[in-house]
Protein backbone atom coordinates (compact mmCIF):
# COMPACT_ATOMS: atom_id res chain seq x y z
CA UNK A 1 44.41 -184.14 -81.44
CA UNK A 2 44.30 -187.28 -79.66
CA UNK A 3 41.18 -189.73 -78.82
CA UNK A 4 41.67 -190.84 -75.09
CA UNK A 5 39.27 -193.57 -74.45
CA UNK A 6 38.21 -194.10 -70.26
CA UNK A 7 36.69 -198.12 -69.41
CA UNK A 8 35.20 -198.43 -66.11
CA UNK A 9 34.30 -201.46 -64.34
CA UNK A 10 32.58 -201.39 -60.64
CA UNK A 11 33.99 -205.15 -59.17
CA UNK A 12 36.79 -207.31 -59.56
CA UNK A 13 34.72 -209.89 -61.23
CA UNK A 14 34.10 -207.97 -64.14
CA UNK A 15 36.33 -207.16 -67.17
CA UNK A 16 37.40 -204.06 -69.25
CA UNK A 17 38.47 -205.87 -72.30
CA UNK A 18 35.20 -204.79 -74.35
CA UNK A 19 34.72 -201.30 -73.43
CA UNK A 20 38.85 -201.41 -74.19
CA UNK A 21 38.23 -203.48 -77.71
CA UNK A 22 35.30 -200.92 -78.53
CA UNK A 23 37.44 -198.11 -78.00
CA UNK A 24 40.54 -198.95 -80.02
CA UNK A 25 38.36 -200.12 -82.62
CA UNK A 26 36.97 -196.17 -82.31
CA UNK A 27 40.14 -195.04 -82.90
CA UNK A 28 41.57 -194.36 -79.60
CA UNK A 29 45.55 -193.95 -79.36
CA UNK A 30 45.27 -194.76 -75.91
CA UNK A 31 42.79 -196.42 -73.48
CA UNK A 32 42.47 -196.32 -69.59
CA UNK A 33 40.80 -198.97 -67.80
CA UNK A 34 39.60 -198.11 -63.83
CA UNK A 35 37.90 -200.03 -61.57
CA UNK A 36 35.51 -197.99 -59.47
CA UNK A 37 32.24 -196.94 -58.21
CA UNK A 38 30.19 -194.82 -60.84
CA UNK A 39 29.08 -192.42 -58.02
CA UNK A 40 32.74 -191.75 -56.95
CA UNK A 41 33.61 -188.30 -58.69
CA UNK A 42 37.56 -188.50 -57.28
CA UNK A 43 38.71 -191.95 -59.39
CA UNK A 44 42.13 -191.32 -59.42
CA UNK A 45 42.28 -193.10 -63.51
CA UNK A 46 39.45 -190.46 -64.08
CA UNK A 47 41.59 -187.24 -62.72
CA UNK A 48 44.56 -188.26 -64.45
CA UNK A 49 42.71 -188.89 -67.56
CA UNK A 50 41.41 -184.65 -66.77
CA UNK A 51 44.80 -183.75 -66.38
CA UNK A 52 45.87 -185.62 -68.97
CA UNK A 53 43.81 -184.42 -71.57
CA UNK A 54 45.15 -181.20 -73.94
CA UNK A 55 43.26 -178.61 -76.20
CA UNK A 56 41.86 -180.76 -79.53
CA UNK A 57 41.48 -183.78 -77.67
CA UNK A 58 38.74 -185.88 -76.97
CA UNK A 59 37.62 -188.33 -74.25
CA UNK A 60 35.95 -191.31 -75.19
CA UNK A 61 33.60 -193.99 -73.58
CA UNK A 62 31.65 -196.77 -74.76
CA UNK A 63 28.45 -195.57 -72.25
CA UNK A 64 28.10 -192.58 -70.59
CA UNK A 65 27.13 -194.54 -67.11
CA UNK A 66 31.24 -195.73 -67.36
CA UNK A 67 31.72 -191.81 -67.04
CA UNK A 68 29.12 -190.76 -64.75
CA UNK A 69 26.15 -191.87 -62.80
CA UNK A 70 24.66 -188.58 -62.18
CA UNK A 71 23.82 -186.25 -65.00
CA UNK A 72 25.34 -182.96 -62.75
CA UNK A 73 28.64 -185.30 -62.67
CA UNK A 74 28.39 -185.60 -66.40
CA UNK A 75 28.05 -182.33 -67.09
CA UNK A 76 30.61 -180.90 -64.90
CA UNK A 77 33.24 -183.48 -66.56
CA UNK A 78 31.98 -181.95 -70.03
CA UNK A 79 32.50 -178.35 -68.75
CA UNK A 80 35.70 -179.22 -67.44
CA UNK A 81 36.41 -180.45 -71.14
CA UNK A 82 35.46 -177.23 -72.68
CA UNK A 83 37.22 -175.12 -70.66
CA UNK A 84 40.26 -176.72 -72.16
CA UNK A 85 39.03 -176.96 -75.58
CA UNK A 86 38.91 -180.42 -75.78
CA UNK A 87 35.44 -182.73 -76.47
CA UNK A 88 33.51 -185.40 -75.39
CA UNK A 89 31.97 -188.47 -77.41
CA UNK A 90 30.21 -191.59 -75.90
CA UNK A 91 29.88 -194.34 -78.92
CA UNK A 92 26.45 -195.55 -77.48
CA UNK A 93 24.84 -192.42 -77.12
CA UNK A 94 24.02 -189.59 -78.94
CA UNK A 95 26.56 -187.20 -77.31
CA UNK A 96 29.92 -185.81 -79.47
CA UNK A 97 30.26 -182.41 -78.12
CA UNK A 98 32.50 -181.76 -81.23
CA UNK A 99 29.14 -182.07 -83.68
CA UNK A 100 26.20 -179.96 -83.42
CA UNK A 101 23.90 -182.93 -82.53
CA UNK A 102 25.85 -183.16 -80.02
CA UNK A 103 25.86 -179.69 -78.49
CA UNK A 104 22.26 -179.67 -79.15
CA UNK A 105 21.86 -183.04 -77.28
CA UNK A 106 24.06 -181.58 -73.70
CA UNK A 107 22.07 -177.96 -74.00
CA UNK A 108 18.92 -180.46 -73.64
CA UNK A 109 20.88 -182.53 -70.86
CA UNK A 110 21.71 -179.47 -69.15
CA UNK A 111 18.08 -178.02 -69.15
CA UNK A 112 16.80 -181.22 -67.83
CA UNK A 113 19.20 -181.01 -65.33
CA UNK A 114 18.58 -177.20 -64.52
CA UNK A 115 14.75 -178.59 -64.26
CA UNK A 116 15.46 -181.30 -61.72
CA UNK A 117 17.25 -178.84 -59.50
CA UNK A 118 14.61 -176.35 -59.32
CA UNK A 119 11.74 -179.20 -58.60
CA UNK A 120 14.19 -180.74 -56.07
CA UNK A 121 14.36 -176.98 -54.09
CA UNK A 122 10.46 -176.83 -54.62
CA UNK A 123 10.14 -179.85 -52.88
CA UNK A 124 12.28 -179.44 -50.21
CA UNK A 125 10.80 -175.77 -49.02
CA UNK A 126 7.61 -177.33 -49.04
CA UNK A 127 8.91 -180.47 -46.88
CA UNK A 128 10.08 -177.73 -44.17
CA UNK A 129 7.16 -175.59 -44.58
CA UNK A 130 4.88 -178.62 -43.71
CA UNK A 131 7.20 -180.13 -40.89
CA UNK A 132 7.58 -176.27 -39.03
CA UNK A 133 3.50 -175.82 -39.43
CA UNK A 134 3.56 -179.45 -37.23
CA UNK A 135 6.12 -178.27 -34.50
CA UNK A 136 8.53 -180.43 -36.13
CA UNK A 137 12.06 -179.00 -36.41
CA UNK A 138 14.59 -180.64 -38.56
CA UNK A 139 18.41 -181.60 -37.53
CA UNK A 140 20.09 -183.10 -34.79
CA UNK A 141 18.65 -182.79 -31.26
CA UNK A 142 21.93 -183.60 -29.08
CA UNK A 143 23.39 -180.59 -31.10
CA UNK A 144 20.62 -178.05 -31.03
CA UNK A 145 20.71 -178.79 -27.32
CA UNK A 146 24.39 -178.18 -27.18
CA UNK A 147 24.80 -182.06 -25.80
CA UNK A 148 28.95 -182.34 -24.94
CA UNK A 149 28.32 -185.53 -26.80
CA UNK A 150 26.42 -185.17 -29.60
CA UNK A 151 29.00 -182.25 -29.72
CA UNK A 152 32.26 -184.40 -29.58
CA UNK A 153 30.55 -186.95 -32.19
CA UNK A 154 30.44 -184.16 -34.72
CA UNK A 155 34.04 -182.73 -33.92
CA UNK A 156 35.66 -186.33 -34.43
CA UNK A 157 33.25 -186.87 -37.48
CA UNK A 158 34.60 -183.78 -39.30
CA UNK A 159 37.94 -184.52 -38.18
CA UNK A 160 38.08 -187.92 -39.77
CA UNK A 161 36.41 -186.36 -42.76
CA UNK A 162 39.44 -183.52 -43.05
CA UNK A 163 41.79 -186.60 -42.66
CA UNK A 164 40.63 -188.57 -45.01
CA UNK A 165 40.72 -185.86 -47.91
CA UNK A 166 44.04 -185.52 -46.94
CA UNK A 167 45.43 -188.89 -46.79
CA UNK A 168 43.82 -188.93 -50.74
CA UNK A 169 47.04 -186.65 -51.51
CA UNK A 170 49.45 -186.87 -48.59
CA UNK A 171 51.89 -187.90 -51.62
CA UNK A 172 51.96 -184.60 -53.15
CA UNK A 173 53.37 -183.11 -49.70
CA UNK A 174 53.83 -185.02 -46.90
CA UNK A 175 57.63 -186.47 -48.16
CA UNK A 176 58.27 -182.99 -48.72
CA UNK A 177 57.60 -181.58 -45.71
CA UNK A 178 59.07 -184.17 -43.72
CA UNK A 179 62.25 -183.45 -45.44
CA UNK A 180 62.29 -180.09 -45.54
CA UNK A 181 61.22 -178.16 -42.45
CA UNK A 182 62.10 -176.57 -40.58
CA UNK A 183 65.37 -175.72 -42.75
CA UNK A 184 63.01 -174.15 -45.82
CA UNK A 185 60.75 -171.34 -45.15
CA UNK A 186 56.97 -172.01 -45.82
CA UNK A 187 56.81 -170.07 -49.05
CA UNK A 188 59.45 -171.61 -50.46
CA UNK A 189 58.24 -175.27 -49.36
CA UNK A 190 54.68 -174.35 -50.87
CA UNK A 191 56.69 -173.66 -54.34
CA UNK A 192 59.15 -176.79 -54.17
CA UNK A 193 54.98 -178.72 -53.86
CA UNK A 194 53.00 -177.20 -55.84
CA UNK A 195 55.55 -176.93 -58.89
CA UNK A 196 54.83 -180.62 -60.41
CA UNK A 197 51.19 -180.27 -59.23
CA UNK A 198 48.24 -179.56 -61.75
CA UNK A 199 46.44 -176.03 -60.84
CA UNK A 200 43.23 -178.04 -59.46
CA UNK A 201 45.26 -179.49 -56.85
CA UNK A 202 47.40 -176.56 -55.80
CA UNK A 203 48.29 -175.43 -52.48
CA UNK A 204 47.76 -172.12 -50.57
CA UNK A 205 50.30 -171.62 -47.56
CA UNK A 206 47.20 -171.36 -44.58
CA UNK A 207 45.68 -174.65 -45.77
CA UNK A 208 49.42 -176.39 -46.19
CA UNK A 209 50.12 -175.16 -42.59
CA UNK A 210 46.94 -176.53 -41.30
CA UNK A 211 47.24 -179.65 -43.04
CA UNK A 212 50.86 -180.40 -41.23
CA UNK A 213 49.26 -179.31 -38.04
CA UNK A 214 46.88 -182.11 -38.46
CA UNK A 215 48.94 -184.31 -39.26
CA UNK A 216 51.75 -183.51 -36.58
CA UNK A 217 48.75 -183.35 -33.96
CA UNK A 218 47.71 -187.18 -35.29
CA UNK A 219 51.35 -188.15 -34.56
CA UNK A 220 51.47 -188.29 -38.78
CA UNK A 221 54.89 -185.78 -38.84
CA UNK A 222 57.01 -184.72 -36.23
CA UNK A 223 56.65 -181.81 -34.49
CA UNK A 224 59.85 -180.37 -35.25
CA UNK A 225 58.28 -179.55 -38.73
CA UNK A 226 56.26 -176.98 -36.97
CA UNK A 227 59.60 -174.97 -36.23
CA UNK A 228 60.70 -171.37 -36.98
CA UNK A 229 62.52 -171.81 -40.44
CA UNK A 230 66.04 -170.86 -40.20
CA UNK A 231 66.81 -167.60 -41.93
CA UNK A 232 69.07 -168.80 -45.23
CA UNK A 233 71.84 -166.24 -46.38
CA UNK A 234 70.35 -165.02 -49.54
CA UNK A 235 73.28 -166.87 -51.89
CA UNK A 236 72.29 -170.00 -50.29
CA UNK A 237 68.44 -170.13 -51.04
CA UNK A 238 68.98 -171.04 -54.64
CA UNK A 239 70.95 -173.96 -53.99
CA UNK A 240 68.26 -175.37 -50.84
CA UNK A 241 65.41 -175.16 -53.71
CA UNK A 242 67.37 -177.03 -56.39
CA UNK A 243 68.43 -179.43 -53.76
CA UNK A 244 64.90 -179.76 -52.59
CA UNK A 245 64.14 -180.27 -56.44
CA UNK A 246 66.97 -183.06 -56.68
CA UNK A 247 65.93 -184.86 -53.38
CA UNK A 248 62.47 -184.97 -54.34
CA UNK A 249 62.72 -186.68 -57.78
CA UNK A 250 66.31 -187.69 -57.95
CA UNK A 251 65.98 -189.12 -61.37
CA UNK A 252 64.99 -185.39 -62.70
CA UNK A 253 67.19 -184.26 -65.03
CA UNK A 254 68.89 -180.96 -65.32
CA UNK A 255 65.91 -179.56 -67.98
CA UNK A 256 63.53 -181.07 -65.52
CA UNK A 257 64.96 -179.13 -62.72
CA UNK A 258 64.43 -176.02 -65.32
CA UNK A 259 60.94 -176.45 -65.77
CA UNK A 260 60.11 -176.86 -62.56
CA UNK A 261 61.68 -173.93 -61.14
CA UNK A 262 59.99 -171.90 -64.37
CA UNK A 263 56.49 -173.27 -63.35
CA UNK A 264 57.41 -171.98 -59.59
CA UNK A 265 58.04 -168.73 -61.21
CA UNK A 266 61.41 -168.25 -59.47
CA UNK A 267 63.74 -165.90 -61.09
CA UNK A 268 67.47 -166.98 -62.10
CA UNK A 269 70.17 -165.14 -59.98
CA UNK A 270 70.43 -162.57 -62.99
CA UNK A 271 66.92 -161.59 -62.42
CA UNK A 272 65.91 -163.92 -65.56
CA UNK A 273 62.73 -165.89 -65.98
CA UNK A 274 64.23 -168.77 -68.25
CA UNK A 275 66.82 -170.82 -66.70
CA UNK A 276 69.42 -172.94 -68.40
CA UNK A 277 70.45 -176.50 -67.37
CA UNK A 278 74.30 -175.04 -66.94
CA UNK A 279 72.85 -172.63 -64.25
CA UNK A 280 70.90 -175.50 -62.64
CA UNK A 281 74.59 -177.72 -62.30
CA UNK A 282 76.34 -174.60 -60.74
CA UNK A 283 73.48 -174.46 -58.07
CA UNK A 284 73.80 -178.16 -57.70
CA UNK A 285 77.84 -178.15 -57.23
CA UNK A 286 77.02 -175.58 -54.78
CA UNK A 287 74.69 -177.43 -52.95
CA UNK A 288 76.69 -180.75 -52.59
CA UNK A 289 79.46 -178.14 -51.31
CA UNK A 290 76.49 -177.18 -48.73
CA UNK A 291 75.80 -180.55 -47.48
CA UNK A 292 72.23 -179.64 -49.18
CA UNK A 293 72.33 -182.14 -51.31
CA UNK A 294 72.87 -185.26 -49.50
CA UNK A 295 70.47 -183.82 -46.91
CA UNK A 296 67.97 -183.30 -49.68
CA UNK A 297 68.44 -187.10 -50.72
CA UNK A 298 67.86 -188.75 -47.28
């Protein structure tokens, strides 16, 4: 049951040393220090920290405005810590979701919060309401008129929006890809990615297949990824996923190589669901025998 303390700072000139001197001095076995905007909900510290974090644990911060600047962000970080039975303190506030002050202190939070919603939907029929009863009608005028331009604006705008959410995690899949098609079959490339993943960031095979066409369409991948997958001889698909395994992290050891094809779910060629490492090397000697696994390296 660890204590995982998070220090955030919003500029370069500023320094994490006393959120990080408050938090060892808490207790925390380990602190990590980001520097980002309060209002960003995608820090990449703070999602590691969330994946990070285990049942019994808790996350730690000195405020709760070096967590969150909204209280909906707040609260959703808190839910996301119950769901894996971990908590949630904040030394300068009066929030420890592992005491009953505490719980009693977020049901308030989340009332208030509940509150604010409802008067903000209030307020915003009434808004409309009063704009429709003067003639006024809300939106964009080059789109409601169906303007080619106002029309292309919007197209490129949600394009470089897509893109942008993409380039966040091209990481996770574009080496992968790029390596690996057209010779592996889609289903079997969406395992070889989403096996070291955590489950929030999981792939489904339509929006991995869109994503590449994006990207191949931006001049991103080659087109040649787009191919028909070659069909594999069914004692050679074994050896192309643990060579795709290999190539991606070639430091991974056999074990490694074990897990991951455990987490993918993919049965051993006696039908098993736990593999051993001496399994794993007789795929791999196969492989090399392939060419896979030099391929699988490059």
């Amino acid at each position: 049951m660890a204590r995982i303390g998070y220090a955030r700072i919003s500029t370069e000139e500023q320094t994490a040393v006393p959120q990080t001197e408050a938090l060892r001095a808490a207790g925390c076995d380990e602190v990590w220090p980001e520097q980002g905007s309060g209002g960003d909900r995608t820090r990449p510290v703070l999602v590691r920290v969330m994946d990070r974090i285990g049942a019994g644990d808790t996350l730690v911060v000195v405020r709760i405005d070096r967590l969150a600047r909204s209280l909906s962000h707040l609260l959703e970080v808190i839910e996301a810590l119950e769901a894996k039975g971990a908590h949630f303190r904040s030394l300068e506030d009066p929030i420890d979701t592992a005491s009953a002050q505490g719980k009693f202190t977020l049901q308030v939070l989340g009332a208030a919060a509940e509150f604010e919603r409802a008067l903000i939907r209030e307020r915003t029929k009434a808004g409309l309401a009063s704009a429709r009863a003067e003639g006024r009608v809300g939106g964009n005028p080059g789109l409601r008129a169906r303007d080619p331009v106002a029309l292309r604006k919007l197209r490129h705008a949600r394009r470089d929006g897509y893109l942008e959410r993409l380039n966040a995690h091209a990481a996770d899949w574009v080496p992968q890809v790029r390596r690996l098609r057209p010779d592996m079959a889609w289903e079997d490339l969406l395992r070889v990615i989403n096996a070291p993943l955590p489950e929030a960031r999981r792939w489904t095979q339509a929006r991995l297949v869109r994503a590449v066409k994006a990207y191949v369409a931006e001049g991103f991948l080659p087109e040649t990824v787009l191919g028909r997958a070659r069909r594999a001889a069914p004692d050679d698909r074994l050896p192309v996923i643990v060579a795709a395994l290999r190539g991606a992290d070639p430091g991974i050891t056999l074990q490694g190589i074990c897990d991951r094809l455990e987490a993918m779910r993919e049965p051993t060629p006696r039908g098993r669901s736990q593999w051993q490492p001496s399994s794993v090397r007789m795929l791999l000697e196969r492989a090399e025998r392939l060419g896979l696994l030099e391929k699988a390296k490059k």
